[in-house]
Protein backbone atom coordinates (compact mmCIF):
# COMPACT_ATOMS: atom_id res chain seq x y z
CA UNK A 1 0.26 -11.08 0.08
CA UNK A 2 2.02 -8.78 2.64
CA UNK A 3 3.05 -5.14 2.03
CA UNK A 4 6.84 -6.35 2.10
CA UNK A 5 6.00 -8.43 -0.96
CA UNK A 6 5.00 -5.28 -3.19
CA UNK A 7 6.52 -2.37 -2.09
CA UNK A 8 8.67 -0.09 -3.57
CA UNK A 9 12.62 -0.77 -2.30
CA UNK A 10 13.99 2.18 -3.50
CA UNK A 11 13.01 5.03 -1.60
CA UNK A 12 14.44 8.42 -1.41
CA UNK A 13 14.89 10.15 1.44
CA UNK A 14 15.53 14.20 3.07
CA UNK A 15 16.95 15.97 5.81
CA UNK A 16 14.21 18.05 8.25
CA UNK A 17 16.71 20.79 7.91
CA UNK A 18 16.37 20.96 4.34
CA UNK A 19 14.47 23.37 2.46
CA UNK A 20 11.40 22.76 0.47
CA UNK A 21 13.46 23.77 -2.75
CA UNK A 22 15.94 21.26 -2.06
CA UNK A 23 12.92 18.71 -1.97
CA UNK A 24 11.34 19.81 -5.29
CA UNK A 25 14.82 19.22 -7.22
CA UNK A 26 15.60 15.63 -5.44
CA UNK A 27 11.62 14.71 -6.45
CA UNK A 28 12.00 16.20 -10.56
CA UNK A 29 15.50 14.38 -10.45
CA UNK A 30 14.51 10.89 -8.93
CA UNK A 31 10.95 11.22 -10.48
CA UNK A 32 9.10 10.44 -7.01
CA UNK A 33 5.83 12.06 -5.32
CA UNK A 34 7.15 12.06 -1.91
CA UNK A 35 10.44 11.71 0.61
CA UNK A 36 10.53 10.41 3.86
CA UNK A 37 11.91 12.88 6.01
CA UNK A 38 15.21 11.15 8.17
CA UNK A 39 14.09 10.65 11.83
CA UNK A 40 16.13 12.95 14.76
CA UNK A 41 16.59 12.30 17.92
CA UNK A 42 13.37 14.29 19.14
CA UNK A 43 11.59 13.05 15.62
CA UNK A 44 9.95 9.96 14.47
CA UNK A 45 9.78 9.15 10.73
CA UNK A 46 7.99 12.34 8.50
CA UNK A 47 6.76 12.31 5.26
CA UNK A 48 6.86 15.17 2.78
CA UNK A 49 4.93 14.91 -0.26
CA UNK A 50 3.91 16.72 -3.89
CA UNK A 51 0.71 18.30 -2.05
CA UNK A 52 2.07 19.40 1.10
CA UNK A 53 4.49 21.42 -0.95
CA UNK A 54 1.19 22.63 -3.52
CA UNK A 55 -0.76 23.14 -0.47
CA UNK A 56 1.45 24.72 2.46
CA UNK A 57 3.90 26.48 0.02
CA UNK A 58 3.01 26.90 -3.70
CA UNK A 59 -0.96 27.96 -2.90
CA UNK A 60 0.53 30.34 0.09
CA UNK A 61 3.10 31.89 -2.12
CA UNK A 62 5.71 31.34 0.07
CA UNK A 63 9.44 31.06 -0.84
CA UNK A 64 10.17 27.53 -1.45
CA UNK A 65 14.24 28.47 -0.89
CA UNK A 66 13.54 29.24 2.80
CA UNK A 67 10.57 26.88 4.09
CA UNK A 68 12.07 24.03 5.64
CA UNK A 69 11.36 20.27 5.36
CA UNK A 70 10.22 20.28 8.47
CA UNK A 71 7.35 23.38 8.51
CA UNK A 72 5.18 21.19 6.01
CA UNK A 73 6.40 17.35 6.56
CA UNK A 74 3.66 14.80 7.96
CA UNK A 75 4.97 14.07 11.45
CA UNK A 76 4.72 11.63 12.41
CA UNK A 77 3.64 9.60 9.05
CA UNK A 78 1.47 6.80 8.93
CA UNK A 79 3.72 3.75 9.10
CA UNK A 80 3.44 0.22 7.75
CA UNK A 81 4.47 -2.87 9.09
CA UNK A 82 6.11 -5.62 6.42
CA UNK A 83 4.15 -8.01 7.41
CA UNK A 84 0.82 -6.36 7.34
CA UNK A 85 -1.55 -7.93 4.71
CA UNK A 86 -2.36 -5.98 1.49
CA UNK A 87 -6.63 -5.97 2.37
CA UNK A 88 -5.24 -4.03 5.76
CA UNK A 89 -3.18 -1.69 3.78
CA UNK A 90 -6.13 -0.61 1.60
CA UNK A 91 -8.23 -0.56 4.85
CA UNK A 92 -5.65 1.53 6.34
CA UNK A 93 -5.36 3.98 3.42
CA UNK A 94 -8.72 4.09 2.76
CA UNK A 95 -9.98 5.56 7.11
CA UNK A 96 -6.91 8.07 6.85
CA UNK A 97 -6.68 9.26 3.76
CA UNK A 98 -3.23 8.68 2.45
CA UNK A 99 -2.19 7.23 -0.30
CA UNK A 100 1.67 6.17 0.70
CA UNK A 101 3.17 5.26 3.99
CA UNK A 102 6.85 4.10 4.63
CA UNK A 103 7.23 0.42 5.31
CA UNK A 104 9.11 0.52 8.88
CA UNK A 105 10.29 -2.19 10.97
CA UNK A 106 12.88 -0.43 13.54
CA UNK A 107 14.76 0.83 10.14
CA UNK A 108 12.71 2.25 6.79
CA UNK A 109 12.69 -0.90 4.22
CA UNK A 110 10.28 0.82 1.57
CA UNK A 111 7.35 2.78 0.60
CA UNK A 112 3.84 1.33 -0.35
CA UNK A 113 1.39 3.32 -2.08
CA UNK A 114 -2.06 2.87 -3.83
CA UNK A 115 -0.74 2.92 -6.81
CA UNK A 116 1.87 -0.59 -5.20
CA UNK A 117 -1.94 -1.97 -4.74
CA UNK A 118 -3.30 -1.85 -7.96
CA UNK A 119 -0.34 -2.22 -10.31
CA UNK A 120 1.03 -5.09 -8.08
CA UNK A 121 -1.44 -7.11 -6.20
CA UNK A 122 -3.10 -9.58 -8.39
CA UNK A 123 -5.45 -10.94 -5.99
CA UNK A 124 -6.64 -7.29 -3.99
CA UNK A 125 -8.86 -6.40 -6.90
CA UNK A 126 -10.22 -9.22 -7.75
CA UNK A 127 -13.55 -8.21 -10.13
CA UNK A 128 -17.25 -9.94 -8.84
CA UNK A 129 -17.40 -10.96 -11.83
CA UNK A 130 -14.66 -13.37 -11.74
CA UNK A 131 -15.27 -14.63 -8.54
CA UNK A 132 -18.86 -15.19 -9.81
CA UNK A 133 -17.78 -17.57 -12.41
CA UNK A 134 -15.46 -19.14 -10.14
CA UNK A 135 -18.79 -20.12 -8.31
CA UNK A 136 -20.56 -21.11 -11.21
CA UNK A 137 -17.93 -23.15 -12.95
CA UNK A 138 -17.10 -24.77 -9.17
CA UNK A 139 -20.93 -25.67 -8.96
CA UNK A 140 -21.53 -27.41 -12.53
CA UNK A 141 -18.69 -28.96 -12.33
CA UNK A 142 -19.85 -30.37 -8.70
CA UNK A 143 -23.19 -31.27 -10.49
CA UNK A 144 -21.05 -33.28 -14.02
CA UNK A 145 -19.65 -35.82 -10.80
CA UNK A 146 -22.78 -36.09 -8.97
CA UNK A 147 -23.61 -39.95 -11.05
CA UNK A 148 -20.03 -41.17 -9.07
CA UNK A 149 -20.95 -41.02 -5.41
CA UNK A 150 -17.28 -41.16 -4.09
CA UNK A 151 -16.19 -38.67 -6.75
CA UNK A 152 -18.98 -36.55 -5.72
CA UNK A 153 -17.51 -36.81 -1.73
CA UNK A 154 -13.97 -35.76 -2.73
CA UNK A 155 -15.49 -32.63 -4.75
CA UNK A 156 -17.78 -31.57 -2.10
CA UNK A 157 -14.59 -31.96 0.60
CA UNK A 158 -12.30 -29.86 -1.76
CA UNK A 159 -14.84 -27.39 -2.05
CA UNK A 160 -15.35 -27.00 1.96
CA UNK A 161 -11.72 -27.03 1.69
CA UNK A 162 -11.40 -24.19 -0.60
CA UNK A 163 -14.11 -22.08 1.10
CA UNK A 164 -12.26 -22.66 4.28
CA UNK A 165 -9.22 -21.06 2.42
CA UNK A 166 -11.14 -18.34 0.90
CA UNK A 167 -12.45 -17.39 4.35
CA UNK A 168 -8.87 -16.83 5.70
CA UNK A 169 -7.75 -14.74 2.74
CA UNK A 170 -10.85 -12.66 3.40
């Protein structure tokens, strides 16, 4: 699975130019943690999120109607590629810190976030457990075909097979 395949398509986005109180009313209203901040000409993609505006505003008791967007955005955010492949997205996450990142291939398509990961991917969080009785059930029933030597060739080559696959997902 790829980021493009579970991220969020509807994404909301803010001015630099605008204050922080404008921010707060577009995040109650569309019921969102974070905007991306619209690139400028001297400006890459930003990100301004529910804790920049707790941490550089609320906690400094500073006036939310005249800090601007762009006194507390993350500039230049974190960006992820479509195409990148969900294990690399947690990886990514995981050595920054963040927990969204706009999906950005020359235009903003989306937004992924750790909460994309866990609600959407089905293979990401795969429990040990399961994939320990995947191993189990693969070996006894290897060891039920092992009276039927040709059967028992064809399992043992669709089981290379499928650890060859696993190996590339991995």
């Amino acid at each position: 699975m790829k980021a493009a395949d579970i991220m969020t398509t509807k994404v909301f986005t803010i001015d630099s130019l605008a204050t922080v109180a404008e921010a707060i009313a577009i995040m109650r209203d569309k019921r969102v943690r974070s905007l991306i901040v619209e690139p400028s000409e001297d400006r890459a993609y930003g990100i301004v999120t529910e804790t920049d505006i707790i941490y550089k505003v609320a906690s400094k008791d500073r006036d939310p109607e005249t800090v601007m967007i762009y006194q507390i955005m993350t500039k230049p955010c974190i960006v992820v590629n479509p195409d990148l492949d969900l294990k690399n997205v947690a990886r990514l996450f995981a050595e920054t810190g963040i927990s969204r990142a706009p999906v950005i291939q020359k235009q903003l398509l989306g937004m992924i976030s750790i909460t994309d990961l866990i609600m959407k991917s089905k293979t990401l969080l795969q429990s040990t457990t399961d994939q320990l009785s995947l191993k189990i059930n693969q070996n006894l029933l290897h060891s039920r075909v092992a009276f039927d030597p040709q059967e028992q060739i064809e399992q043992e080559c669709q089981a290379a097979w499928d650890a060859i696959e696993e190996t590339k997902n991995h």
